[in-house]
N, C-alpha and C. Protein backbone atom coordinates (compact mmCIF):
# COMPACT_ATOMS: atom_id res chain seq x y z
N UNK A 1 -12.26 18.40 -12.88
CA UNK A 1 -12.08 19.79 -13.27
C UNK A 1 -11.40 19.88 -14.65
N UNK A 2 -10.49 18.80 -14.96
CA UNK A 2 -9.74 19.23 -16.24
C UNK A 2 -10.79 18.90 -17.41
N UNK A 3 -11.42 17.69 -16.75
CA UNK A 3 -12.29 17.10 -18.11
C UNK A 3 -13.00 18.19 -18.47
N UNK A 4 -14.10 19.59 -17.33
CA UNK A 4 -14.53 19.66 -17.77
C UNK A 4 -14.21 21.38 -18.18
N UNK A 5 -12.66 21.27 -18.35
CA UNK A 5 -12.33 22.42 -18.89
C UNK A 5 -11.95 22.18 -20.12
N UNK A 6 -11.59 20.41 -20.63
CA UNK A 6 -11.12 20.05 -22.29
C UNK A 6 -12.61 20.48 -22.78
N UNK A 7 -13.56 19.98 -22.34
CA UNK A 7 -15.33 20.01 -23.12
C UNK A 7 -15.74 21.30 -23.17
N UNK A 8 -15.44 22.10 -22.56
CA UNK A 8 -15.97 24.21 -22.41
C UNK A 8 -15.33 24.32 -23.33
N UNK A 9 -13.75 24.62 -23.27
CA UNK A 9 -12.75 24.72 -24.47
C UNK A 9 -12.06 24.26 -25.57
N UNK A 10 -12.06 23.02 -24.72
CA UNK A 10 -11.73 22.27 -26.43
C UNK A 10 -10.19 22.51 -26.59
N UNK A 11 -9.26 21.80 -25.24
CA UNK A 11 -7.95 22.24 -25.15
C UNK A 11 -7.08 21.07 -24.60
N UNK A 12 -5.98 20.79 -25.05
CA UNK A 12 -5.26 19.30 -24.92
C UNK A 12 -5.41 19.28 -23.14
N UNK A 13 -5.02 18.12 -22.63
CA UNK A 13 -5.21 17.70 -21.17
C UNK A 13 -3.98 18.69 -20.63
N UNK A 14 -2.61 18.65 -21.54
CA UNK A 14 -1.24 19.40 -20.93
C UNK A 14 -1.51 20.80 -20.34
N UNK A 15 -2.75 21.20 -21.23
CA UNK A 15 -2.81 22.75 -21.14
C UNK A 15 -4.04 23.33 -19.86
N UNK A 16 -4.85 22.10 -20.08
CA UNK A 16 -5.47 22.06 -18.81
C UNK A 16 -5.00 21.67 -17.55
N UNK A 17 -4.14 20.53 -17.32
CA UNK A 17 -2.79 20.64 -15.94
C UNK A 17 -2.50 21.87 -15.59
N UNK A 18 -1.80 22.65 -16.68
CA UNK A 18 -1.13 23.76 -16.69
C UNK A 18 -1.55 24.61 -15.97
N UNK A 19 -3.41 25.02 -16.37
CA UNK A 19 -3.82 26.30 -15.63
C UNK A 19 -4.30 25.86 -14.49
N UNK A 20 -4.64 24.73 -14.22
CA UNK A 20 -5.13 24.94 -12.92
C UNK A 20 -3.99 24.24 -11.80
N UNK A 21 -2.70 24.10 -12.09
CA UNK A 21 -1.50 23.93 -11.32
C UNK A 21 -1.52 22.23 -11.13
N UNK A 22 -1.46 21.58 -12.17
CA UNK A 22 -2.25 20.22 -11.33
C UNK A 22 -0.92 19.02 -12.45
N UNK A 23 -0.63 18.54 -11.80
CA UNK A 23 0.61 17.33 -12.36
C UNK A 23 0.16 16.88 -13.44
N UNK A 24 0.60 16.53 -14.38
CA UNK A 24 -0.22 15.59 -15.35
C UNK A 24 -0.40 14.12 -14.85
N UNK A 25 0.46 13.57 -14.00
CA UNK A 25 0.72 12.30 -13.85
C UNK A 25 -0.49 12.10 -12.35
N UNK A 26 -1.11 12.89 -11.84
CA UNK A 26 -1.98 13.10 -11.04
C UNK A 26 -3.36 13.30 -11.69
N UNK A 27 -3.38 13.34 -12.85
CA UNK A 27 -4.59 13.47 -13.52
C UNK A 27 -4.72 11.92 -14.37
N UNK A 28 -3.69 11.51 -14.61
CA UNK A 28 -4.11 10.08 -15.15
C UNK A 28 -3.74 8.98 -14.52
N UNK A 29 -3.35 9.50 -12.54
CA UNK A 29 -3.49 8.08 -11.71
C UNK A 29 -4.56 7.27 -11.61
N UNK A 30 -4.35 6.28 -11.50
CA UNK A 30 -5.86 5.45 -11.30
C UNK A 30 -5.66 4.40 -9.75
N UNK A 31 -6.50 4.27 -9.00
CA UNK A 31 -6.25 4.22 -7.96
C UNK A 31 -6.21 2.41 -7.99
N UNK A 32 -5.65 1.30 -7.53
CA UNK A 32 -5.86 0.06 -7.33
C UNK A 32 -6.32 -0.52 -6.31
N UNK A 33 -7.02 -1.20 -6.26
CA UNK A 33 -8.39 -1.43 -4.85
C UNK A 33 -7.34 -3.21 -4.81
N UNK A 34 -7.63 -3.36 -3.39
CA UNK A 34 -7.10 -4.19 -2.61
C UNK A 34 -8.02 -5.23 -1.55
N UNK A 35 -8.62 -5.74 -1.72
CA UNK A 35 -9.55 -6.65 -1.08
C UNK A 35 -8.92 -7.23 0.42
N UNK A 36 -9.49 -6.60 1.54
CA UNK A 36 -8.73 -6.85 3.18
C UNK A 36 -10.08 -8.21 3.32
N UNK A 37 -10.96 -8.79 2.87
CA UNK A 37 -11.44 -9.50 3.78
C UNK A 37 -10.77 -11.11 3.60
N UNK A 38 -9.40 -11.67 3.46
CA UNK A 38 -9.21 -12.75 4.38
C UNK A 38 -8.41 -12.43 5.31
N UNK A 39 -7.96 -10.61 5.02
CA UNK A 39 -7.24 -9.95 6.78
C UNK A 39 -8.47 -10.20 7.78
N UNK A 40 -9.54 -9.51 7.21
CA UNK A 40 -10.30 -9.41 8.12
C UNK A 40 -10.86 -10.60 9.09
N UNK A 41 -10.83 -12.14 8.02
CA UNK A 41 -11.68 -12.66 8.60
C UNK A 41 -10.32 -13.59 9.68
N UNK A 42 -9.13 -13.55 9.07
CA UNK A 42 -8.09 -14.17 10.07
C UNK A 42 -7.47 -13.28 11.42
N UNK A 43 -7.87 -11.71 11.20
CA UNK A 43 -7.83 -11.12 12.67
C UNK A 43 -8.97 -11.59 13.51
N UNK A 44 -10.43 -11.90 12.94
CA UNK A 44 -11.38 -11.77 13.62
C UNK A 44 -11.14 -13.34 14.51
N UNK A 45 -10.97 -14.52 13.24
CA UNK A 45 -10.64 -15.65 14.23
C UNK A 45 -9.59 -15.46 15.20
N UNK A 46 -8.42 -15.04 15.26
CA UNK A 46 -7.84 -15.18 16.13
C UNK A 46 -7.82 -14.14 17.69
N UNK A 47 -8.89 -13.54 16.77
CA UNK A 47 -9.49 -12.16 18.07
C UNK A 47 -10.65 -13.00 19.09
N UNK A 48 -11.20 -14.47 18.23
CA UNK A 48 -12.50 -14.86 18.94
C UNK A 48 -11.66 -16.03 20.16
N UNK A 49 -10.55 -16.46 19.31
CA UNK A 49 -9.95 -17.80 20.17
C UNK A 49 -9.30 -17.05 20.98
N UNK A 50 -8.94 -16.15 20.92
CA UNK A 50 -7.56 -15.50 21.68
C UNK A 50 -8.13 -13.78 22.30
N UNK A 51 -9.77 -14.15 23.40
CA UNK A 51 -10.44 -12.76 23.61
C UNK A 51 -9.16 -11.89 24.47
N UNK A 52 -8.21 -12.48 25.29
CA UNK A 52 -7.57 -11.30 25.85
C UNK A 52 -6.34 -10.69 24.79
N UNK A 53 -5.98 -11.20 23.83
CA UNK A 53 -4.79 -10.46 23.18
C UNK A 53 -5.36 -9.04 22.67
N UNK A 54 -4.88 -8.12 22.42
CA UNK A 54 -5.16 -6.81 22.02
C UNK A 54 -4.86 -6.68 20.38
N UNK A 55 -5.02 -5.39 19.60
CA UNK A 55 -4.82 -5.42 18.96
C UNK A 55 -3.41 -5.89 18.21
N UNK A 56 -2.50 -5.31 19.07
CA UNK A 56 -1.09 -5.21 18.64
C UNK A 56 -0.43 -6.44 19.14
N UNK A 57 -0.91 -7.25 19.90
CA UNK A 57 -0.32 -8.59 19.83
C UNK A 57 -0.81 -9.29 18.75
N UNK A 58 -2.03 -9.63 18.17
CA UNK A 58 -2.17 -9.79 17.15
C UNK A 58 -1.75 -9.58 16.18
N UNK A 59 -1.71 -8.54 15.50
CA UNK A 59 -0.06 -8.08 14.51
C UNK A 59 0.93 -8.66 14.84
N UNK A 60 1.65 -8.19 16.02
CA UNK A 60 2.99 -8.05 15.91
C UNK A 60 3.97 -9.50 16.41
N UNK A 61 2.87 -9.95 17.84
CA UNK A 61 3.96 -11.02 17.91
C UNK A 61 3.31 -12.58 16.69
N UNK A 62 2.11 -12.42 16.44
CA UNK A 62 1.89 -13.31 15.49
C UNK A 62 2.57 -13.84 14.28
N UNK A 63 2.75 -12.67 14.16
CA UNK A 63 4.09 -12.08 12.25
C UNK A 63 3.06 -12.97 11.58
N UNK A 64 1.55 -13.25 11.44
CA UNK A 64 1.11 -13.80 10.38
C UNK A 64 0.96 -12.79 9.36
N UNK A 65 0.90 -11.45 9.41
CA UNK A 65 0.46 -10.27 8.69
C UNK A 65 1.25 -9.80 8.51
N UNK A 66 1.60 -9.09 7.36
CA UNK A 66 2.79 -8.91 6.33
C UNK A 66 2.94 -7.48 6.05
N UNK A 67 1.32 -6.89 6.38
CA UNK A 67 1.15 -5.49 5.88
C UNK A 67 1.77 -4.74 7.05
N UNK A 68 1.16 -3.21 6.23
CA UNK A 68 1.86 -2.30 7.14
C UNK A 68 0.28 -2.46 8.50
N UNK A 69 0.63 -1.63 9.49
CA UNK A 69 0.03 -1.36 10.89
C UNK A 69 -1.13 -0.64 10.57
N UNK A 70 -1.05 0.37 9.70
CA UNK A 70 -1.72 1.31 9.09
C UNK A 70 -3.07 0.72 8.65
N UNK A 71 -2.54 -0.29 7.83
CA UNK A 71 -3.68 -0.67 7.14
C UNK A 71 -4.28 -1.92 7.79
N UNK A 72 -4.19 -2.16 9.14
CA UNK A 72 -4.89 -3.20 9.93
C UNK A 72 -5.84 -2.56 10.68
């Protein structure tokens, strides 16, 4: 939306934040991508050797996984 209110008008990025209520620092986040597949492929082995543990024994009493819960 801001870009394409600088190109209609022809107006600094500050002034475009401005009107449409929007952070500046939210307009020039950039998001960082995170690659899960050797999570994936070390839950899956230990999901194939170990068919009765559940999800959350896997996490939790393992402590091989570092991340948050969220993102498993």
């Amino acid at each position: 939306m801001v870009d394409n209110i600088r190109m209609e008008y022809n107006i600094i990025i500050q002034r475009c934040c401005k009107l449409i209520l929007l952070h500046r620092s939210v307009f020039y986040y950039r998001a960082k991508g995170r690659s899960d597949e050797l999570l994936r492929m070390r839950m899956n082995e230990i999901a194939a050797v170990r068919v009765r543990y559940g999800f959350w024994h896997i996490l939790w009493r393992r402590k091989s996984f570092m991340d948050n819960h969220k993102r498993m």
